[in-house]
Protein backbone atom coordinates (compact mmCIF):
# COMPACT_ATOMS: atom_id res chain seq x y z
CA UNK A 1 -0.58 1.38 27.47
CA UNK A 2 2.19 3.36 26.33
CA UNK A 3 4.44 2.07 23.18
CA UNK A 4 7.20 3.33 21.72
CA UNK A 5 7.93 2.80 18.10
CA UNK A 6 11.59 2.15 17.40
CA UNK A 7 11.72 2.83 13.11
CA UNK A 8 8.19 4.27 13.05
CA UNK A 9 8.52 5.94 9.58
CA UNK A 10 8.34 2.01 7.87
CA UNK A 11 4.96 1.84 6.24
CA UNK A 12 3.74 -1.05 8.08
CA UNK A 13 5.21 0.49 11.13
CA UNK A 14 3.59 3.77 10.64
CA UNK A 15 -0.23 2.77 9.94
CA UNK A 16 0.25 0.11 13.16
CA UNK A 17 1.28 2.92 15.19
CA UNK A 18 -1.79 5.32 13.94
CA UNK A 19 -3.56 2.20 14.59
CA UNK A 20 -3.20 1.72 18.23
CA UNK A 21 -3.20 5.28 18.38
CA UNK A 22 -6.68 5.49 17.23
CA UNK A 23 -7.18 2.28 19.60
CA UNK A 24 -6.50 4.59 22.29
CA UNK A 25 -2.61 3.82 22.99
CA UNK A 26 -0.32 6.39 24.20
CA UNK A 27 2.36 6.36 20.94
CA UNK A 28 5.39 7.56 20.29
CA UNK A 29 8.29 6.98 17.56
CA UNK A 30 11.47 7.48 16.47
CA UNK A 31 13.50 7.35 12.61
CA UNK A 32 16.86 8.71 11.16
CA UNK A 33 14.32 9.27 7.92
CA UNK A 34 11.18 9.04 7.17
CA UNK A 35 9.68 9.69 3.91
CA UNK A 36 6.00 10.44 2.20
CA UNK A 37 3.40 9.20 2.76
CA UNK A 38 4.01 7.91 6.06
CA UNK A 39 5.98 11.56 6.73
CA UNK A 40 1.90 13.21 6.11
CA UNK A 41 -0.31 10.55 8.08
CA UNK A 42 2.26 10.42 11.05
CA UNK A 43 1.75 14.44 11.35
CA UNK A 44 -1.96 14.27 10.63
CA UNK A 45 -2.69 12.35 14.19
CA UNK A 46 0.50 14.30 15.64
CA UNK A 47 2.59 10.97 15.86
CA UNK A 48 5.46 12.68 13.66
CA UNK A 49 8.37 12.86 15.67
CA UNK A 50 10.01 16.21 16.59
CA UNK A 51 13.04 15.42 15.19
CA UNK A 52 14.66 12.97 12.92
CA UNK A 53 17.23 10.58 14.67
CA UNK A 54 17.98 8.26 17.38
CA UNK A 55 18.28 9.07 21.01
CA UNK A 56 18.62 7.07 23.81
CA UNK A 57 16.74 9.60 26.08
CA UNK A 58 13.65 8.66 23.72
CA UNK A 59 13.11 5.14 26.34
CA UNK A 60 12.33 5.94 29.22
CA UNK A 61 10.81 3.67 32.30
CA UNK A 62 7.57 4.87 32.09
CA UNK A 63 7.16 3.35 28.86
CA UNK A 64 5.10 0.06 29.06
CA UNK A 65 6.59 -1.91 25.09
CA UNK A 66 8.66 -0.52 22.08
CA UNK A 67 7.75 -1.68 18.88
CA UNK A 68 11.28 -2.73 16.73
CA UNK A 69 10.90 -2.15 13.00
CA UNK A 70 13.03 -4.14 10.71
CA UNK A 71 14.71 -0.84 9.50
CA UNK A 72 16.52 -0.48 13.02
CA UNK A 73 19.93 -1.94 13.57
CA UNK A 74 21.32 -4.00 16.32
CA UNK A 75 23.56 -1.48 17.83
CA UNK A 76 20.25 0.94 17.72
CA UNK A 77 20.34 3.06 20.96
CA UNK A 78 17.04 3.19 21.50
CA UNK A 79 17.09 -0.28 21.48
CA UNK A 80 19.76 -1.18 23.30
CA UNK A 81 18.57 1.20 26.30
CA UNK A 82 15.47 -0.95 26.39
CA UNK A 83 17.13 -4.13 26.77
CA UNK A 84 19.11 -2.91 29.26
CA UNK A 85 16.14 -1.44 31.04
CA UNK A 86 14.15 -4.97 30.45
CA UNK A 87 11.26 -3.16 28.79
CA UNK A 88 9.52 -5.97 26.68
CA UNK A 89 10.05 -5.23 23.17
CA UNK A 90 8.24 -6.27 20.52
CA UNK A 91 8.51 -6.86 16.34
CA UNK A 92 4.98 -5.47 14.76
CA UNK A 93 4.03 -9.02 13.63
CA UNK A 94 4.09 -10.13 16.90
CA UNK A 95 2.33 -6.91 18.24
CA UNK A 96 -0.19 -7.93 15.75
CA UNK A 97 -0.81 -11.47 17.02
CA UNK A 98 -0.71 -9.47 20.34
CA UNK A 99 -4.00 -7.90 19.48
CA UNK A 100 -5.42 -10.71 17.46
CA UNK A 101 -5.18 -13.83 19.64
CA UNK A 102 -8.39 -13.84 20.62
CA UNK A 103 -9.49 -13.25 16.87
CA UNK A 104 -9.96 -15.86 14.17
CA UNK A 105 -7.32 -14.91 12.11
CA UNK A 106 -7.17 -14.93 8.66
CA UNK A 107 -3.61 -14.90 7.14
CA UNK A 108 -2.52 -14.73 3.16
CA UNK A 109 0.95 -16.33 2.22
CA UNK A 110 2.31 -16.75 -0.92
CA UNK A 111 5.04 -15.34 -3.28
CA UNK A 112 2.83 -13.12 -5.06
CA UNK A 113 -0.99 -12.35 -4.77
CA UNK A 114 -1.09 -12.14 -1.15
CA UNK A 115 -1.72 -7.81 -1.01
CA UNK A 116 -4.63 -8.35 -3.72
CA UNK A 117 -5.72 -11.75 -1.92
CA UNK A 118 -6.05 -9.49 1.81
CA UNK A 119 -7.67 -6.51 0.04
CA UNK A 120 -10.06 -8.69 -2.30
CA UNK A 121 -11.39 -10.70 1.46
CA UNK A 122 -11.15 -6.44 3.44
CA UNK A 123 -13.53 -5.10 0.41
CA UNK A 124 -15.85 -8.02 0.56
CA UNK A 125 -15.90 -7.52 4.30
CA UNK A 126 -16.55 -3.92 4.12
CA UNK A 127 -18.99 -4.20 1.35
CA UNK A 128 -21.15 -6.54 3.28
CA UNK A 129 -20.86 -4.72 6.84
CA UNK A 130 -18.65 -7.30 8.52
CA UNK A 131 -16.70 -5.84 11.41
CA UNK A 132 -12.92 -6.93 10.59
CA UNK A 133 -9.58 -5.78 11.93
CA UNK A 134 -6.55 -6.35 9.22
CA UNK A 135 -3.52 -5.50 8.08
CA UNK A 136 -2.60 -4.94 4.18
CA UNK A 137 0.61 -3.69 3.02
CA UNK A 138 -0.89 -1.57 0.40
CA UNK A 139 -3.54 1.72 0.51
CA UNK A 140 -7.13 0.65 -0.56
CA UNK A 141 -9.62 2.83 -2.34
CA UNK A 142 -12.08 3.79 0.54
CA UNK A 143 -9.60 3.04 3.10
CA UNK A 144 -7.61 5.68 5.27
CA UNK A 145 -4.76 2.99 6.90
CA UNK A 146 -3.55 -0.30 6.02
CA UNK A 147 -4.08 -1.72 9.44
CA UNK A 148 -7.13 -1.54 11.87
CA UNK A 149 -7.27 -2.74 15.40
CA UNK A 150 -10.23 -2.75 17.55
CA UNK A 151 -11.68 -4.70 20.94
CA UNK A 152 -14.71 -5.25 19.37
CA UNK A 153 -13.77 -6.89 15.46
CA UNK A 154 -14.37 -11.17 15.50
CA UNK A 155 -12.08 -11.23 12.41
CA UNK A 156 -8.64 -10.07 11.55
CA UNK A 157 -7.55 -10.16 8.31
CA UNK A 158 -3.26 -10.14 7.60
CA UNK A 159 -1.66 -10.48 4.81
CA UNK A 160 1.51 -13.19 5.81
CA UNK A 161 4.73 -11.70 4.38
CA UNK A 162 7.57 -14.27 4.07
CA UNK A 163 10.48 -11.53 4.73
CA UNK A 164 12.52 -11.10 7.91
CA UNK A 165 10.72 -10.18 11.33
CA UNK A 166 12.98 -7.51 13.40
CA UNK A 167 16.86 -7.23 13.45
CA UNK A 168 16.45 -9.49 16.58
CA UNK A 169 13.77 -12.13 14.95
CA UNK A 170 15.18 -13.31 12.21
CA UNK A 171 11.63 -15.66 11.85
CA UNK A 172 9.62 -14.72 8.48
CA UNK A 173 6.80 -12.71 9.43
CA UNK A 174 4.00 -14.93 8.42
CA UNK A 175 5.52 -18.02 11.48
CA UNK A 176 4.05 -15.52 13.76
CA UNK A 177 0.38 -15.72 12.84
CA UNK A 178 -0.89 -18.38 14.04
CA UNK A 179 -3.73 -18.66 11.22
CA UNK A 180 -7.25 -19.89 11.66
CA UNK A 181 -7.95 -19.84 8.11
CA UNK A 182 -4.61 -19.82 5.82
CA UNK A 183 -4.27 -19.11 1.89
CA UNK A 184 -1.17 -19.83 0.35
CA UNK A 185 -0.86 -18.34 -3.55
CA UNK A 186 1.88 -19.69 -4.96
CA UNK A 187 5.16 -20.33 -4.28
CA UNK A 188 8.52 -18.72 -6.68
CA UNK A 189 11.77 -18.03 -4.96
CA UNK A 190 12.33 -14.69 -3.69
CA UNK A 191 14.57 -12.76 -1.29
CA UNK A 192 17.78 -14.67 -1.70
CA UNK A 193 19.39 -12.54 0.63
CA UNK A 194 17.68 -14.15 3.05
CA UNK A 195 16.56 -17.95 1.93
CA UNK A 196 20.20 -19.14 0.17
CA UNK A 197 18.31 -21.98 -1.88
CA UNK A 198 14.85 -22.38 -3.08
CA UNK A 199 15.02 -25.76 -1.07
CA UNK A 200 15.35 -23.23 2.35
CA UNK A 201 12.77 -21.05 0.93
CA UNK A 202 9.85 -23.80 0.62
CA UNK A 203 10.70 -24.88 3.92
CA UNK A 204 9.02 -21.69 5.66
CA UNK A 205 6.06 -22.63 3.25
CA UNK A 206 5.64 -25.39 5.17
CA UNK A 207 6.35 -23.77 8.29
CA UNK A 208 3.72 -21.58 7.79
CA UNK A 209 1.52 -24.18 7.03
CA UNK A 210 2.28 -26.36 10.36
CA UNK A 211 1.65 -23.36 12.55
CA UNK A 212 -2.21 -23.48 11.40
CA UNK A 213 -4.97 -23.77 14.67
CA UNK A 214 -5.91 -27.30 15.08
CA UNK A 215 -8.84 -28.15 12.69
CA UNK A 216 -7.90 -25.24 10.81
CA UNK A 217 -8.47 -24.24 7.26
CA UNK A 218 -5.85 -24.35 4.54
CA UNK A 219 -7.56 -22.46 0.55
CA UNK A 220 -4.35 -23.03 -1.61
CA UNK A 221 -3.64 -23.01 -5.40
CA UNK A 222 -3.69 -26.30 -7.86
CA UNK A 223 -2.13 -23.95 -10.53
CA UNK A 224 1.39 -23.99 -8.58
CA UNK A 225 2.89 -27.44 -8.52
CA UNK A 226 5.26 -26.15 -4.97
CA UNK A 227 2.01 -25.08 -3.40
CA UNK A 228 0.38 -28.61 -3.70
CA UNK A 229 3.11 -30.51 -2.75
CA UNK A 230 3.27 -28.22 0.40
CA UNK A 231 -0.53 -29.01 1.08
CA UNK A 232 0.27 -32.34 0.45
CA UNK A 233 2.26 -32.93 3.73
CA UNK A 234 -0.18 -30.61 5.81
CA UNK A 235 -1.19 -32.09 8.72
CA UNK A 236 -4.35 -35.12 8.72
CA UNK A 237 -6.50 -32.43 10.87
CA UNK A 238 -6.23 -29.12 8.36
CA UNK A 239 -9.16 -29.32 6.07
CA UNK A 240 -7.71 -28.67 2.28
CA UNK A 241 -9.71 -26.50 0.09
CA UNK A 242 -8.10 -26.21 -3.55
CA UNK A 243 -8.81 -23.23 -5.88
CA UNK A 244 -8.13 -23.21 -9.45
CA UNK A 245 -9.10 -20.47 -12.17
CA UNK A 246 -12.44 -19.93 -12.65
CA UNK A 247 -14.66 -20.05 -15.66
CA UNK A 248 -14.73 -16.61 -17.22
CA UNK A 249 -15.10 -14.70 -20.70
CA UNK A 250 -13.28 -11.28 -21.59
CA UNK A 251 -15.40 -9.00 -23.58
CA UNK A 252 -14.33 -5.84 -25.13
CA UNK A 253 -11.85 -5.28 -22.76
CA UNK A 254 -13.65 -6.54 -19.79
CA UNK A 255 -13.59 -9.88 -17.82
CA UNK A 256 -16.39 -11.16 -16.90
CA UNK A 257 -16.81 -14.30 -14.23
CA UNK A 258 -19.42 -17.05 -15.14
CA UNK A 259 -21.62 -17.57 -12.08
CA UNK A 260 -24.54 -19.40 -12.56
CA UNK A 261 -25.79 -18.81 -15.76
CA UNK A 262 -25.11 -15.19 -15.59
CA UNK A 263 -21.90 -13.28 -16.87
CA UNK A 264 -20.85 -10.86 -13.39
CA UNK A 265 -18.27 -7.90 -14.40
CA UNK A 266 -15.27 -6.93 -13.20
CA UNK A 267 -12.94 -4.52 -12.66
CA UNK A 268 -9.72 -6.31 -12.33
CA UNK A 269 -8.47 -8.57 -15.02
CA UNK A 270 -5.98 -11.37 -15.51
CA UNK A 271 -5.43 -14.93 -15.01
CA UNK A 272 -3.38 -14.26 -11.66
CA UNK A 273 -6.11 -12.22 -10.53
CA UNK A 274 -8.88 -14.64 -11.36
CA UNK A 275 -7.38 -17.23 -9.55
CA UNK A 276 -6.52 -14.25 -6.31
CA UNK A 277 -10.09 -13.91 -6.76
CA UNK A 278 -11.15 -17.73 -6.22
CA UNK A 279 -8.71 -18.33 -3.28
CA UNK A 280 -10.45 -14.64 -1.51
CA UNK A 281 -13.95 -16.55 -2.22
CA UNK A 282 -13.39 -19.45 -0.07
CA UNK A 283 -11.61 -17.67 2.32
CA UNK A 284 -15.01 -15.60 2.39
CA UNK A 285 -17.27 -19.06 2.28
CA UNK A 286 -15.82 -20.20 5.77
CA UNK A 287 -16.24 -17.02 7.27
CA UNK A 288 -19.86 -17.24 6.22
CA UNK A 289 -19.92 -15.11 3.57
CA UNK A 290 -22.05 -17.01 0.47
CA UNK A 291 -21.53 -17.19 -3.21
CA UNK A 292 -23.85 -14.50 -4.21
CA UNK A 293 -22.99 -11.95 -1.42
CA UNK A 294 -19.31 -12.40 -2.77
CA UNK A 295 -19.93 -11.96 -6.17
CA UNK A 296 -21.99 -8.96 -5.58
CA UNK A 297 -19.27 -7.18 -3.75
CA UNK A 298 -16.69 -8.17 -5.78
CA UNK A 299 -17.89 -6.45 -8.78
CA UNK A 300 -17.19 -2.92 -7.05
CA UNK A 301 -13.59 -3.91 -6.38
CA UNK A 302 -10.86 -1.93 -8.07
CA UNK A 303 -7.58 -3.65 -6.79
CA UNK A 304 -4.97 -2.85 -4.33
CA UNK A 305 -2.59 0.54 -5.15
CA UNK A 306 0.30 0.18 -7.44
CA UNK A 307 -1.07 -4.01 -8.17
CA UNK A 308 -2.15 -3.67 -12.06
CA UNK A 309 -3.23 -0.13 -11.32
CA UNK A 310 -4.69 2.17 -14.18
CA UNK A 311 -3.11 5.13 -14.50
CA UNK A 312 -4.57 6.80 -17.56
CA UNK A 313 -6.90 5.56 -20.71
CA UNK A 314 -8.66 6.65 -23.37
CA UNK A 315 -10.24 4.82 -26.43
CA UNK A 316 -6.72 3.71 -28.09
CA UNK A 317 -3.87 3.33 -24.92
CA UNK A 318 -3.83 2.36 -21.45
CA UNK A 319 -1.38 3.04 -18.70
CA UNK A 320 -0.81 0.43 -16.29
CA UNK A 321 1.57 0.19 -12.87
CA UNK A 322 2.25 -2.79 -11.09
CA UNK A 323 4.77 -4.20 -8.25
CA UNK A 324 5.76 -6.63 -10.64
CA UNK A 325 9.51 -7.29 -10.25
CA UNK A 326 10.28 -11.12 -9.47
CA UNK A 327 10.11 -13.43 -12.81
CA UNK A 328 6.93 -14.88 -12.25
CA UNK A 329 4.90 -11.41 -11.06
CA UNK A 330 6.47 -10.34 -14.43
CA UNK A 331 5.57 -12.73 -16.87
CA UNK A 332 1.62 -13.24 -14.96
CA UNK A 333 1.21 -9.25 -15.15
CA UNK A 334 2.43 -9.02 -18.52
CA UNK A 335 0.62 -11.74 -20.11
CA UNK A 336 -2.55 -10.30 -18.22
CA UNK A 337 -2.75 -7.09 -20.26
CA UNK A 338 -1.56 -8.14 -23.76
CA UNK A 339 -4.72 -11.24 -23.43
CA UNK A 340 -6.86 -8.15 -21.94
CA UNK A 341 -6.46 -5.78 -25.10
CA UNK A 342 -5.55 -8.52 -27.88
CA UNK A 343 -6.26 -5.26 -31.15
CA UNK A 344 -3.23 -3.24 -29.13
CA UNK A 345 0.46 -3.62 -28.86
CA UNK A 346 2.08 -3.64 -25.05
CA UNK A 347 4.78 -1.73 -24.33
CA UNK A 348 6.07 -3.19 -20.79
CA UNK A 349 8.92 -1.79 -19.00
CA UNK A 350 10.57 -3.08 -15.57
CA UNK A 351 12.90 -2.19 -13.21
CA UNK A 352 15.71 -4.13 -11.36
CA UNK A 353 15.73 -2.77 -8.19
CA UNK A 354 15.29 -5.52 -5.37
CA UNK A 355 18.67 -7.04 -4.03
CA UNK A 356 17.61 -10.21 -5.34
CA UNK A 357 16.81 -8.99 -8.98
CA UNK A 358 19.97 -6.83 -9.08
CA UNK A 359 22.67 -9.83 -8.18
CA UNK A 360 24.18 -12.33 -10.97
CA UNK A 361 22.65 -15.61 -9.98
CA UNK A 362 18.89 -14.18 -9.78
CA UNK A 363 19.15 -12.39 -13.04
CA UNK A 364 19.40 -15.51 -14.87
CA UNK A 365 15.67 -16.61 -13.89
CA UNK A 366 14.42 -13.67 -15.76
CA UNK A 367 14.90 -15.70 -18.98
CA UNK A 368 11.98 -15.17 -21.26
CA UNK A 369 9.52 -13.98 -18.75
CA UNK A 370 8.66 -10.99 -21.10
CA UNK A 371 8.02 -12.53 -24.28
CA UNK A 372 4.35 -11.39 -24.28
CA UNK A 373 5.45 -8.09 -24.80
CA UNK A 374 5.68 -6.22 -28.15
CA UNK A 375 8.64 -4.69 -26.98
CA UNK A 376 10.30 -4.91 -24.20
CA UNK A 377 12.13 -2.42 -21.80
CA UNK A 378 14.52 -2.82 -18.72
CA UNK A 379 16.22 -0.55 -16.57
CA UNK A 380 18.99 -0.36 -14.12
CA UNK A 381 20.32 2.21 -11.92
CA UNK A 382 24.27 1.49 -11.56
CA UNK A 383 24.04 3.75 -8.10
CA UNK A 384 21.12 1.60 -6.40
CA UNK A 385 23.53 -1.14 -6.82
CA UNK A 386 26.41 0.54 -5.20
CA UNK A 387 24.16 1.09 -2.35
CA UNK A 388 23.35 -2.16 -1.69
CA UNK A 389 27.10 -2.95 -2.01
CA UNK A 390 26.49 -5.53 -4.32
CA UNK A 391 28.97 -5.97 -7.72
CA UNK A 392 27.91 -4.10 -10.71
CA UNK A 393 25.80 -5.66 -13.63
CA UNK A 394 26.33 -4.70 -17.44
CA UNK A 395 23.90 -3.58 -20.15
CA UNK A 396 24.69 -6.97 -21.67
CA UNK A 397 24.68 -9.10 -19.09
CA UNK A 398 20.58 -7.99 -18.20
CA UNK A 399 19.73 -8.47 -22.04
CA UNK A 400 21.62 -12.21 -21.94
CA UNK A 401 19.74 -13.04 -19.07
CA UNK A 402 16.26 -11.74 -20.19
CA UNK A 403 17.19 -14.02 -23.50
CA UNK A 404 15.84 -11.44 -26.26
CA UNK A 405 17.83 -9.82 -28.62
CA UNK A 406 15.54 -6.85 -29.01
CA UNK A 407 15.29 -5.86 -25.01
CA UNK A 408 15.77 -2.51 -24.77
CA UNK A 409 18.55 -2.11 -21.25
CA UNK A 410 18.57 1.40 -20.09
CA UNK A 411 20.80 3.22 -17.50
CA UNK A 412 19.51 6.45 -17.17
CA UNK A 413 15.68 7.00 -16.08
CA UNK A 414 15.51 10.66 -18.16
CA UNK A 415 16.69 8.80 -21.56
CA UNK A 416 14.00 6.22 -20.61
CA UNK A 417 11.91 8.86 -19.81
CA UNK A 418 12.35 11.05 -23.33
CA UNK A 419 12.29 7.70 -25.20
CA UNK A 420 8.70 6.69 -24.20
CA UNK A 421 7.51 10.31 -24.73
CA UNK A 422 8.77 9.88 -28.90
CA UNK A 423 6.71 6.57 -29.08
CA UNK A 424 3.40 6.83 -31.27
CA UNK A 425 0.77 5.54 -28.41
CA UNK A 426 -2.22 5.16 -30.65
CA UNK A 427 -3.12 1.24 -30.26
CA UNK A 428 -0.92 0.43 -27.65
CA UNK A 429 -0.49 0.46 -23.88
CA UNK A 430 2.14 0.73 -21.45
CA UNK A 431 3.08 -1.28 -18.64
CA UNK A 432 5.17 -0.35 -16.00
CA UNK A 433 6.56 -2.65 -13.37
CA UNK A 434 8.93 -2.10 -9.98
CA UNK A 435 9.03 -2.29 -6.46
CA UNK A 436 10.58 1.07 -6.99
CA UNK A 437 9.67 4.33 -8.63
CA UNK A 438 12.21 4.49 -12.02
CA UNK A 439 14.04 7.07 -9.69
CA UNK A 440 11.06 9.30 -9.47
CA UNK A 441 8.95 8.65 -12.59
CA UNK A 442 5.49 10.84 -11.69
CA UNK A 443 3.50 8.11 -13.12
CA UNK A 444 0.42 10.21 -13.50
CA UNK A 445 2.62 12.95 -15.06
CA UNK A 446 3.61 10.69 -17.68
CA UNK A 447 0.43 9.20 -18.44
CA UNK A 448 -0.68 12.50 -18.82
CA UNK A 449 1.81 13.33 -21.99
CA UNK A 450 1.64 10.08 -23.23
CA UNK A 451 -2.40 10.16 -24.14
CA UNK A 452 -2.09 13.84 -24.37
């Protein structure tokens, strides 16, 4: 087969193409930009496109699918020449379910949890020698892509995002799945660029859960009221299996989970996590994968990249980044880390940087979400929100809607920057928490002077 990637820089895009690649595919790609790290793993299997750029020229008949990233626009070139050429073209979801049909496939939805969820159920896998294809959309310690594809794998493994398909497929991702065994997390509305009401939103919840295999398997969360009133109206065949947070202890500054008389450590920490942890155990169970196998390859996992990630400690301050940057990711991640280190203040700073979390209406579901904190930081970046050609937002308007008079609003990332650098970090840690990068922030850098 030979496939042409249309927006191959994307970093789902990228590791599916290395992917098939390693499958044995002939590959090729096109972008008008493509950044690190997909710029350095494209290059390293000699996938990187020659130059950057569209160019009709690129499609040619020989060429047996392209691959249409949702980066790509409709009046794409590349694109067009392959509709006009009738070449079938595909979104990578369905190219996925492409290569998985014949696959029990495992998918993770949910507003939040779903990356750690998928990595927690790849680890165990790995850990106990189960041959699994996936696809994560985060790196994974031990782990050189986010998506593996093989002839030979009787699982695969995908994490369900709820976000747009391809500039022609305006489906969510996760309705194209087709799930064996399906987890849904929870359920708090997101992307309301896309979904105009929370009503619309919950409706491709239960989508997603319609589309399950006949006598499939639905694991889903009692601690989200939206998620059991979605399982509710699942159809008589699904088999329900509920998960709920389990019984643990924290310990000088470790959580431990109570298994049978015995206290079993962990790495991670957190009530969100606890309860990502639970939902990847049952997933595990009806893939045959027992209690005590789990729990012994559990203990070795260290989370998904850039989910409640350390950065830097030492005996008096940690350094934590997360995704964090809806409401409820927020207020779970921050609350995680001030119950995990109750002798130290928490310093946790976030920034606004999705469309939703960066228009007028969304900003007022912020309120109070980071009351945990001792102090609390947010920041802004007036030009990100010029870009997305959305109206501007004031200093006061972010600290109304966070509802707490001593929220720190900042505008500039280098005053941020100097600011945390004149704090006193003995006895307290720092959280930070985006989708985005603070315009740069070298998080290891920083952690670095902080402790230093």
């Amino acid at each position: 087969m030979k496939l042409h990637f249309i927006a191959i820089g994307g970093s789902a895009m990228h590791n599916l193409a290395i992917a098939l690649h390693k499958k044995g595919f002939e590959v090729s790609g096109s972008d008008d930009e493509i950044f690190e790290p997909s710029k350095g793993r494209l290059a390293n299997y000699g996938l990187l496109p020659k130059n950057e750029g569209w160019n009709e020229n690129n499609i040619t008949k020989d060429i047996d699918a392209v691959i249409l990233g949702m980066h790509a626009r409709l009046d794409n070139p590349e694109l067009i020449k392959a509709q006009q050429m009738g070449i079938k073209i595909f979104s990578y979801p369905e190219y996925l379910y492409e290569q998985s049909k014949d696959k029990i496939r495992i998918v993770i939805g949910g507003s939040h949890g779903k990356t750690t969820i998928t990595s927690m159920i790849i680890h165990v896998f790995n850990y106990l020698n189960i041959d699994c294809d996936y696809m994560v959309g985060a790196q994974l310690h031990g782990f050189e892509v986010m998506v593996k594809l093989t002839n030979e794998a009787k699982y695969m493994i995908i994490e369900g995002d709820e976000y747009l398909t391809s500039p022609i497929d305006r489906r969510p991702k996760f309705h194209l799945y087709m799930p064996d065994i399906a987890l849904l997390s929870g359920i708090a509305w997101d992307h309301i660029n896309v979904f105009p009401t929370f009503e619309n939103y919950v409706d491709q919840f239960n989508i997603f859960v319609n589309l399950i295999t006949k006598n499939g398997k639905l694991v889903y969360c009692t601690e989200d009221a939206e998620v059991v009133n979605v399982a509710k109206q699942a159809r008589k065949d699904i088999v329900l299996l509920p998960y709920a947070i389990p019984n643990h202890v924290i310990k000088d500054g470790i959580t431990y989970i109570s298994y049978k008389n015995t206290d079993i450590p962990l790495q991670i920490f957190g009530n969100h996590n606890l309860m990502n942890l639970n939902g990847a155990r049952l997933v595990c169970n009806q893939s045959g994968i027992s209690d005590d196998d789990f729990y012994k390859a559990i203990q070795t996992f260290q989370g998904a990249s850039k989910r409640l990630e350390l950065v830097k400690m030492n005996d008096f301050t940690a350094i934590y980044k997360d995704f964090a940057h809806s409401p409820s990711k927020l207020k779970a991640t921050t609350s995680a880390v001030k119950a995990q280190f109750t002798n130290r203040k928490l310093v946790a700073c976030m920034e606004l940087h999705t469309f939703s979390s960066l228009t007028h209406e969304f900003l007022l579901h912020y309120d109070s979400c980071m009351n945990e904190a001792d102090e609390a930081i947010v920041y802004f970046n007036p030009h990100t929100i010029a870009h997305k050609k959305l109206p501007p937002i004031s200093i006061e308007e972010v600290k109304n809607a966070f509802n707490r008079d001593d929220l720190k609003v900042y505008t500039d990332s280098t005053i941020l920057l100097q600011d945390l650098k004149s704090m006193n970090w003995k006895h307290k840690n720092l959280l930070m928490m985006s989708s985005g990068n603070f315009d740069g922030i070298n998080f290891n850098e920083l952690a670095n002077q902080l402790i230093n």
